[in-house]
Protein backbone atom coordinates (compact mmCIF):
# COMPACT_ATOMS: atom_id res chain seq x y z
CA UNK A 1 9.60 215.13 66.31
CA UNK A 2 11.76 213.64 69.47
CA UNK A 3 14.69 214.62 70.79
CA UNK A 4 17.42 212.64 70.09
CA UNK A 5 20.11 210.89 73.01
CA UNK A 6 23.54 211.35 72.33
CA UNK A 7 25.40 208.42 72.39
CA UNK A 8 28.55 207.73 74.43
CA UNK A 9 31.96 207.10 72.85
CA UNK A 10 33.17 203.88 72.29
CA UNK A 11 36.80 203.09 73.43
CA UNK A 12 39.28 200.40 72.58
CA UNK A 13 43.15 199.61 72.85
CA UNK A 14 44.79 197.33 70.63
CA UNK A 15 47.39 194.30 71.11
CA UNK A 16 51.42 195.62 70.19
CA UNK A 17 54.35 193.64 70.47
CA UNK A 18 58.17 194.72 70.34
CA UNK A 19 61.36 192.84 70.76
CA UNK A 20 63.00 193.72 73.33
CA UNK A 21 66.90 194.40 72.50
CA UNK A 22 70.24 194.35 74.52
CA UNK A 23 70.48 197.34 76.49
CA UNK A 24 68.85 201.00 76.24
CA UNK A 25 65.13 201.35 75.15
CA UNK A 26 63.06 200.55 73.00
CA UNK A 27 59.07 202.11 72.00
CA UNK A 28 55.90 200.29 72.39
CA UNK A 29 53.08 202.05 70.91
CA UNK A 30 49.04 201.12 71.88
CA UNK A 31 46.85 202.37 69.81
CA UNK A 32 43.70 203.71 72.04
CA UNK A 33 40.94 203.86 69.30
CA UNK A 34 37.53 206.34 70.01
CA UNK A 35 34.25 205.45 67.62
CA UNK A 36 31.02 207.23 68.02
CA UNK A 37 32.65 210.45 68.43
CA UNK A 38 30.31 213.22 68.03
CA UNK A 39 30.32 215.54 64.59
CA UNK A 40 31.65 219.14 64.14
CA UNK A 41 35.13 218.11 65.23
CA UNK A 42 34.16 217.46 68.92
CA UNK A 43 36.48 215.65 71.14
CA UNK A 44 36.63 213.51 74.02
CA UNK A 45 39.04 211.92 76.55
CA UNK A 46 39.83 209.30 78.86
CA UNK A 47 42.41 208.14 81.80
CA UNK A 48 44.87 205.24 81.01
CA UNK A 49 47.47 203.42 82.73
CA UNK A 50 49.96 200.69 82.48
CA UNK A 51 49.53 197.29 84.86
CA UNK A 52 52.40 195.13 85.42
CA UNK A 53 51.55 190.96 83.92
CA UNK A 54 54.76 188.72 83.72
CA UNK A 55 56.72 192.07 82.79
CA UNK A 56 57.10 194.71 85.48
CA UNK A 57 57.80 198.31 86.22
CA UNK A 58 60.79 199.15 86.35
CA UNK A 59 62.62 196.46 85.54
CA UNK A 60 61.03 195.32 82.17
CA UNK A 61 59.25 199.00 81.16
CA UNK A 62 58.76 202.02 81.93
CA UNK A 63 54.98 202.35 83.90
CA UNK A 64 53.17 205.33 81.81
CA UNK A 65 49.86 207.22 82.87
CA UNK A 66 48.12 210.28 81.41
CA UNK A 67 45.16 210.61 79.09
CA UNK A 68 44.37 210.23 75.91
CA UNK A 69 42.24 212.64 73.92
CA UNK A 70 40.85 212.30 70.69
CA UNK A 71 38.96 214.45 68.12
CA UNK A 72 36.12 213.45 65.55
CA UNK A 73 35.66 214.61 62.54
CA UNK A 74 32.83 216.26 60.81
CA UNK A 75 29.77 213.75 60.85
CA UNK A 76 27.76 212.09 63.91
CA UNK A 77 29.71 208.88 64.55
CA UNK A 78 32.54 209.86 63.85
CA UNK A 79 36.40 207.64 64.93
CA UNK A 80 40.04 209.06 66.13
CA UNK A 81 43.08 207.38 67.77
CA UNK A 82 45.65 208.37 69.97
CA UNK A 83 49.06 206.98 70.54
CA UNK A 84 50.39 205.73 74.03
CA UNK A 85 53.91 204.96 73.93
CA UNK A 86 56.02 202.97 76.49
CA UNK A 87 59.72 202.73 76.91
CA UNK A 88 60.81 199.01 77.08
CA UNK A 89 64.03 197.99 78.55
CA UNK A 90 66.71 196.22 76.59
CA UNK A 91 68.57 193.49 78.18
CA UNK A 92 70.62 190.05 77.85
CA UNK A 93 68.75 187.62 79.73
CA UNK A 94 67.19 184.73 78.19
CA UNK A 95 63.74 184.66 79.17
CA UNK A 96 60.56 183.93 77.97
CA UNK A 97 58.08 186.79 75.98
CA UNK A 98 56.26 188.81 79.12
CA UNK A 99 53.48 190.79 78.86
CA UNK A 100 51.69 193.80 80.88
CA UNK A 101 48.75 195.55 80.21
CA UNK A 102 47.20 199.16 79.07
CA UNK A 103 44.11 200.15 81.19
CA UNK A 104 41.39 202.56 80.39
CA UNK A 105 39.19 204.20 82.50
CA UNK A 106 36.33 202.47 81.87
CA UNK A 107 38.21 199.15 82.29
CA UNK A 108 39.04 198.48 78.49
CA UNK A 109 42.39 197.27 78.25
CA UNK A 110 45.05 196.59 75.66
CA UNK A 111 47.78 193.72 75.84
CA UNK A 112 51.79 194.86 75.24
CA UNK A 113 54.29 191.60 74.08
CA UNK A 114 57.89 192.26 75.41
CA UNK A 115 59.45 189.56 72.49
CA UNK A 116 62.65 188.19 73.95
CA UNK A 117 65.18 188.04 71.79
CA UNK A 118 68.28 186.32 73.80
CA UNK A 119 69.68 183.06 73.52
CA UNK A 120 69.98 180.64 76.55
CA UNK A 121 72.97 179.52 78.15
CA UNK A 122 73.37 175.81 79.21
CA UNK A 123 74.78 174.09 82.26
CA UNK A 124 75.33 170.63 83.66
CA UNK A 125 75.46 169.59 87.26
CA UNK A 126 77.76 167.61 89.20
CA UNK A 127 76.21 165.05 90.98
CA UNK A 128 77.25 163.29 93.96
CA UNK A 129 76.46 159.65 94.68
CA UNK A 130 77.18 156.32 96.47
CA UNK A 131 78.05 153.46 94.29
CA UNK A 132 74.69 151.89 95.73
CA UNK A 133 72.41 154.26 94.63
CA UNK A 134 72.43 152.79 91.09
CA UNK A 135 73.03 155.63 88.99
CA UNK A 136 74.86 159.41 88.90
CA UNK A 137 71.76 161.41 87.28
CA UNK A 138 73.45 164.83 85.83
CA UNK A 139 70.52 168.15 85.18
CA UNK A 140 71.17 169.89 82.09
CA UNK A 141 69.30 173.15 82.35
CA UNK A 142 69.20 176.47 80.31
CA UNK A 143 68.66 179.84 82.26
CA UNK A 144 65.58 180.85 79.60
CA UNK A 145 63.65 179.12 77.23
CA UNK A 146 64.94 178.58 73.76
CA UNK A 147 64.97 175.92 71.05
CA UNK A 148 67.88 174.27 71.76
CA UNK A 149 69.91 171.17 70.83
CA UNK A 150 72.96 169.27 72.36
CA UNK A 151 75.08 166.05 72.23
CA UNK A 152 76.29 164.42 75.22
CA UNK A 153 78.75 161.67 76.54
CA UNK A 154 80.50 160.13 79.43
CA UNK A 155 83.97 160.03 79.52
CA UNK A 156 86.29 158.20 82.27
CA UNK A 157 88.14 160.51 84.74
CA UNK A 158 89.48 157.70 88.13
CA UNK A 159 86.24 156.23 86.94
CA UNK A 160 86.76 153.75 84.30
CA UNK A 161 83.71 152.91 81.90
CA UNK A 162 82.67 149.49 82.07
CA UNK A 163 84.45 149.31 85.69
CA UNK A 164 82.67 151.70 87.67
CA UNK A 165 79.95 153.05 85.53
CA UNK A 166 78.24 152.35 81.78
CA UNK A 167 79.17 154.87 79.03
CA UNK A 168 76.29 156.39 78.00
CA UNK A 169 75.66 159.09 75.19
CA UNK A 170 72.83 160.22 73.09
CA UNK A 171 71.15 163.71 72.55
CA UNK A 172 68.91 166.48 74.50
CA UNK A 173 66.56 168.95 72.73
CA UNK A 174 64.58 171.70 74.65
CA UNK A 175 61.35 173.31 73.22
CA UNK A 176 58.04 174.44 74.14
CA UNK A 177 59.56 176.17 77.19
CA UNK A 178 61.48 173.34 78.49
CA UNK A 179 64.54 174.63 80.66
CA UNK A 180 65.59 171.42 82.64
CA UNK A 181 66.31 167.54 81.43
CA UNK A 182 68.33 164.63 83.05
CA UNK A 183 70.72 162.22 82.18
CA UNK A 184 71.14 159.08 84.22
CA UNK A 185 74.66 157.25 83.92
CA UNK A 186 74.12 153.94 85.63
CA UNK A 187 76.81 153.14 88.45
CA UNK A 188 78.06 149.98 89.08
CA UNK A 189 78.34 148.74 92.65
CA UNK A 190 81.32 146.53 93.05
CA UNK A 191 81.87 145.19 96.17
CA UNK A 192 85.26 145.89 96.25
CA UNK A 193 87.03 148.55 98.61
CA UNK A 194 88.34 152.03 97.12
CA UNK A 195 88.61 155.54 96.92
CA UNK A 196 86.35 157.97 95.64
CA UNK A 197 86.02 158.25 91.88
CA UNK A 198 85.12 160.68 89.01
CA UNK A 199 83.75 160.41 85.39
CA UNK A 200 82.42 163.27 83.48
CA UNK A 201 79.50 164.04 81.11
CA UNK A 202 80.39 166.47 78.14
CA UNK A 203 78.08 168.62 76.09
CA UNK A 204 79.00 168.66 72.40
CA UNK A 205 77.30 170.24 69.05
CA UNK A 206 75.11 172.95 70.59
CA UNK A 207 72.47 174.75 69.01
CA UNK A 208 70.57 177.49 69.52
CA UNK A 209 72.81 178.67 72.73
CA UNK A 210 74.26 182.07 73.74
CA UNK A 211 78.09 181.96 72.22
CA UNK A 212 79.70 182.34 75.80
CA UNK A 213 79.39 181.69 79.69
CA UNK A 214 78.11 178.09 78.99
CA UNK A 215 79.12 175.07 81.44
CA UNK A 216 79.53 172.37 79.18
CA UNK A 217 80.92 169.48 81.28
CA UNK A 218 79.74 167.53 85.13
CA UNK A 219 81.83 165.72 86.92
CA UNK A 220 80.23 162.89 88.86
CA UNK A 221 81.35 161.71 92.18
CA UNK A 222 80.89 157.98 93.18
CA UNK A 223 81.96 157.70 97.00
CA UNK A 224 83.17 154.28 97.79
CA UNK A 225 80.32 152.06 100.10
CA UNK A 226 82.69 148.95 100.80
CA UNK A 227 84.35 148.67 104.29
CA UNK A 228 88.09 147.40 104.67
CA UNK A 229 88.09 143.76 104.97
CA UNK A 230 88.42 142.53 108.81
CA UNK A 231 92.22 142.28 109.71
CA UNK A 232 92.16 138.25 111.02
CA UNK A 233 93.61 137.56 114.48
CA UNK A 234 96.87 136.74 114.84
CA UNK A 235 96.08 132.85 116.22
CA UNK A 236 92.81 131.19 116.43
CA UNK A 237 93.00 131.41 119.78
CA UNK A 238 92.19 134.84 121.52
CA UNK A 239 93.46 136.43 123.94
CA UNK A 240 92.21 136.39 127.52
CA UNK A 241 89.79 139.10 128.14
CA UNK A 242 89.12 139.32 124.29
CA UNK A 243 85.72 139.37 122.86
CA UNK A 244 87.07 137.11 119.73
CA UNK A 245 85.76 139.58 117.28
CA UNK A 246 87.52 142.73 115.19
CA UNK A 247 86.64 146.10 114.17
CA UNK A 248 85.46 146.85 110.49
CA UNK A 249 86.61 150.36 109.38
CA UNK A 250 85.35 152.35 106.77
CA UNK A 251 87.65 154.15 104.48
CA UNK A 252 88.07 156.80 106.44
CA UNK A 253 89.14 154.66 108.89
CA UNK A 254 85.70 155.33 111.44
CA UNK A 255 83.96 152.18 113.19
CA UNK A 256 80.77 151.15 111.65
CA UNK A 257 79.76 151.09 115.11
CA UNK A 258 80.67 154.83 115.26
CA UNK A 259 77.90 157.11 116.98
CA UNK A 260 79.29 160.59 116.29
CA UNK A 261 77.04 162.77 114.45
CA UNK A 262 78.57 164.18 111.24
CA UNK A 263 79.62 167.26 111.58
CA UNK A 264 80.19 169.26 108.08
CA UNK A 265 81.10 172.73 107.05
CA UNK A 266 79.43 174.85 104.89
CA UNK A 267 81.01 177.92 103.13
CA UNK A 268 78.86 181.72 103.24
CA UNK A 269 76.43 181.29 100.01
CA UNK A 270 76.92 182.84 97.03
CA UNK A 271 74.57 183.77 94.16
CA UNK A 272 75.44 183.12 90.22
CA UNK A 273 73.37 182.70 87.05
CA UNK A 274 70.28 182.67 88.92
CA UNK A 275 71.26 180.12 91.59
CA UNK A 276 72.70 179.59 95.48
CA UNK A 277 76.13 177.84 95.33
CA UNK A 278 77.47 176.34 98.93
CA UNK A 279 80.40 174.68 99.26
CA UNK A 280 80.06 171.45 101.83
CA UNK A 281 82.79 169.36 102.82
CA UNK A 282 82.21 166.05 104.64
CA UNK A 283 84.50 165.47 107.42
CA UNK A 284 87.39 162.81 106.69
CA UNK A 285 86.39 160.73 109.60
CA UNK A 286 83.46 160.03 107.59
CA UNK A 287 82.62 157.50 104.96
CA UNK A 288 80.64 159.86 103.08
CA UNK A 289 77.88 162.49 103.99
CA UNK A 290 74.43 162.01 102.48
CA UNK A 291 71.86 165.40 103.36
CA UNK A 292 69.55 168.18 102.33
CA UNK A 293 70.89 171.79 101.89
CA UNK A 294 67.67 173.84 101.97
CA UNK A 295 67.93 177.50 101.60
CA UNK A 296 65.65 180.37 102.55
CA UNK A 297 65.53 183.84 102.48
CA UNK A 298 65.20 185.26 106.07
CA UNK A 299 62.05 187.69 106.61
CA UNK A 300 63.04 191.83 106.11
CA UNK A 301 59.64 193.49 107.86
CA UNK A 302 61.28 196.88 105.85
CA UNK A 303 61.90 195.08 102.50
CA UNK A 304 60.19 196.99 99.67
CA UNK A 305 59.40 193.87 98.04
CA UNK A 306 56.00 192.34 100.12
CA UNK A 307 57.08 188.78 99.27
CA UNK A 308 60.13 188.84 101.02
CA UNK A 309 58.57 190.06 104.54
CA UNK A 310 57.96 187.05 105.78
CA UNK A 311 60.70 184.27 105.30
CA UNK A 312 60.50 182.31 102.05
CA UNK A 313 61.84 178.89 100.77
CA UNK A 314 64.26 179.24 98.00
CA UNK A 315 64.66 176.06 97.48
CA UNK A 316 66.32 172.00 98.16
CA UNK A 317 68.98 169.67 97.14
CA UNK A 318 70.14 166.33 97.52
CA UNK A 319 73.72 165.86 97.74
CA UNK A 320 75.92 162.33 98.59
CA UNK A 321 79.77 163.32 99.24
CA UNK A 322 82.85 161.33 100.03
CA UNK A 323 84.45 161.56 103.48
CA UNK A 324 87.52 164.24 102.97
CA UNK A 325 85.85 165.61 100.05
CA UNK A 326 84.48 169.38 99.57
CA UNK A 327 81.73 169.91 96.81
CA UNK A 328 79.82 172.88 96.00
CA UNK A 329 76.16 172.19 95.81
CA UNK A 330 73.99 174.71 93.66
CA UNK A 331 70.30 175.22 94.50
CA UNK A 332 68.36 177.08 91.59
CA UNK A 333 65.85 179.67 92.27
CA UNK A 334 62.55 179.63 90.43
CA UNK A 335 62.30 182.27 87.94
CA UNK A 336 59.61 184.27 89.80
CA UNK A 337 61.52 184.40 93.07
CA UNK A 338 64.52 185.52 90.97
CA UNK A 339 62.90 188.41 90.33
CA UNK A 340 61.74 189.41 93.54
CA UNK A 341 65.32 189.05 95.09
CA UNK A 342 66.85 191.23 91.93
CA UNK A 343 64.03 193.75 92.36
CA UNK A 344 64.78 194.00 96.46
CA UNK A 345 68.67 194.40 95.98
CA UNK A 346 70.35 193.35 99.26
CA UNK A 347 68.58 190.27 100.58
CA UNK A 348 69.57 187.92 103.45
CA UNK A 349 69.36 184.01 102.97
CA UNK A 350 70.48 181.06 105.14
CA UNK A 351 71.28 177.53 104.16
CA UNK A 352 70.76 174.48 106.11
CA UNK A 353 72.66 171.14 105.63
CA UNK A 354 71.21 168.13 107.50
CA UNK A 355 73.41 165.52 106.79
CA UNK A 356 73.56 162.02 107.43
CA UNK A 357 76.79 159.73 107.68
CA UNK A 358 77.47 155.97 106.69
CA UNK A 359 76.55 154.39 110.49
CA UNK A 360 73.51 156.51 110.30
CA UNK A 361 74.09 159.09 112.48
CA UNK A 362 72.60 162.67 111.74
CA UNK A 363 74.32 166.27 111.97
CA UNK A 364 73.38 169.30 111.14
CA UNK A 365 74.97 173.08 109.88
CA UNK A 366 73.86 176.25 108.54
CA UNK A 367 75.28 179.60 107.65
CA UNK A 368 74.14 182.82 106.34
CA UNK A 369 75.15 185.88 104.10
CA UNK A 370 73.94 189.10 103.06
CA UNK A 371 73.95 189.60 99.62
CA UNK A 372 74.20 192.57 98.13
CA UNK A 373 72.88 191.63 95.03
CA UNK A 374 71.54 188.64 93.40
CA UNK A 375 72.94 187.11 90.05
């Protein structure tokens, strides 16, 4: 009669989920399941360890190690489980589900759902444009995903409906992940000389959003593109030594034939809600100022965070603003960079404005700031 081979155990690790909460901890429990065990009440063990997915130690959970040991029971073949709990952290972001993993020795692994259960908040933009650009396009975005409704609607500020732009209302509704949308307002260019003017868009009826700390209303800037009319000459006739012809001014009162490069001024950046807010203003001697602000986080060789060793692009915006005017221009950070800068604490980023003025002439700025944390 042969001997028989004993036959290894069998390991698995099953699939929890939790919801998260608002603050303190809260227990997610794998299940690490041993079949094949053999009889007589023997045992046997194995290594596991947590591995970070979309959620990550420490900032979503607690990372957990040790070993898991199980015991058969009386009979060949016998099954046992073992319990592997992990602390989760509560918070109030608004954020999609995340996930990390639960690694056995022998490579098996288990899946862990961190449920978010926050509501988004919602914010509109304020654009900037030129009446020639044909339309003020406001972003509605949430800061997480959520299934979310709103109403919206222009109303006049110095901008009159009809005048200077075309009312426009209708509805927005986010799902499936969806965190950004656009409304375009078109802008009517009228030929006729004036100041700068503003209309806003307001967000009515929401649903599905956090109950405070929502910015429900844009303001849209149209900068004037006419030039003053030409002053005529006093006579038909010239004067001696005259060239016959007369200077067209802009509003600001600068030649079109003006060659100065724009020079504008940029306030220290600031972080909030998951963004970069600068504050530009366009000189007065300008028409308007049309540019890029780009902003990157400058390289830290000693930064415990890898990704921010080497100098990294945070991100760009657009912006169009009226001579003597000072707007604040917000860049948003993509969600995975957010987390890097959180997770590295103080982190240093610059912003650079090139900017380009009504006669086409180009300037540039920047300006930096340490920030001890980012929001």
């Amino acid at each position: 009669m042969g001997t028989g081979v004993a036959q290894a155990t069998t390991w698995s690790v099953d699939s929890p989920s939790v919801t998260e909460g608002d603050s303190g901890t809260t227990e997610l429990t794998f299940t690490v399941t041993a079949t094949g065990l053999p009889g007589l009440f023997a045992s046997d063990s194995i290594g596991y360890h947590t591995v970070d997915g979309t959620a990550t130690a420490p900032g979503d959970y607690a990372a957990t190690s040790g070993t898991a040991t199980v015991q058969g029971g009386v009979l060949p073949g016998g099954s046992g489980t073992y319990p592997v709990t992990v602390d989760v952290n509560g918070d109030t972001t608004a954020e999609r589900d995340e996930t990390f993993q639960l690694v056995l020795d022998d490579g098996t692994s288990g899946t862990g759902t961190i449920v978010n259960d926050d509501k988004p908040h919602i914010s509109v933009s304020d654009p900037s444009v030129s009446e020639h650009d044909g339309s003020a396009t406001f972003t509605v975005s949430l800061d997480g995903p959520g299934n979310v409704s709103v109403h919206y609607a222009t109303a006049d500020g110095s901008a009159t409906a009809g005048q200077d732009y075309q009312a426009t209302s209708g509805s927005l509704t986010f799902s499936g992940g969806e965190t950004s949308k656009q409304v375009a307002v078109p802008v009517i260019n009228d030929g006729i000389h004036e100041g700068s003017e503003t209309f806003a868009l307001n967000l009515t009826n929401p649903a599905g959003l956090a109950g405070s700390g929502n910015k429900l209303t844009g303001t849209a800037t149209i900068a004037d593109d006419d030039a003053l009319a030409p002053t005529p000459p006093a006579s038909s006739t010239p004067p001696a030594g005259s060239n016959g012809g007369t200077s067209v001014l802009g509003t600001s009162g600068s030649s079109v034939g003006d060659t100065t490069n724009p020079q504008p001024a940029l306030s220290k950046p600031r972080s909030k809600r998951g963004t970069i807010q600068v504050a530009i203003s366009c000189p007065a001697t300008e028409l308007l100022c049309r540019g890029t602000l780009t902003t990157f986080a400058e390289p830290n060789r000693h930064s415990k965070v890898r990704w921010l060793r080497s100098e990294r692009k945070l991100g760009s915006v657009t912006f169009v603003i009226a001579g003597g005017k000072r707007a604040f221009i917000t860049t948003r950070i993509s969600r995975s960079a957010l987390k890097r800068l959180r997770h590295a604490g103080k982190v240093s980023i610059r912003s650079y404005a090139v900017v380009r003025d009504a006669a086409g002439n180009i300037g540039t700025a920047s300006v930096a700031a340490r920030l001890a944390r980012v929001r």
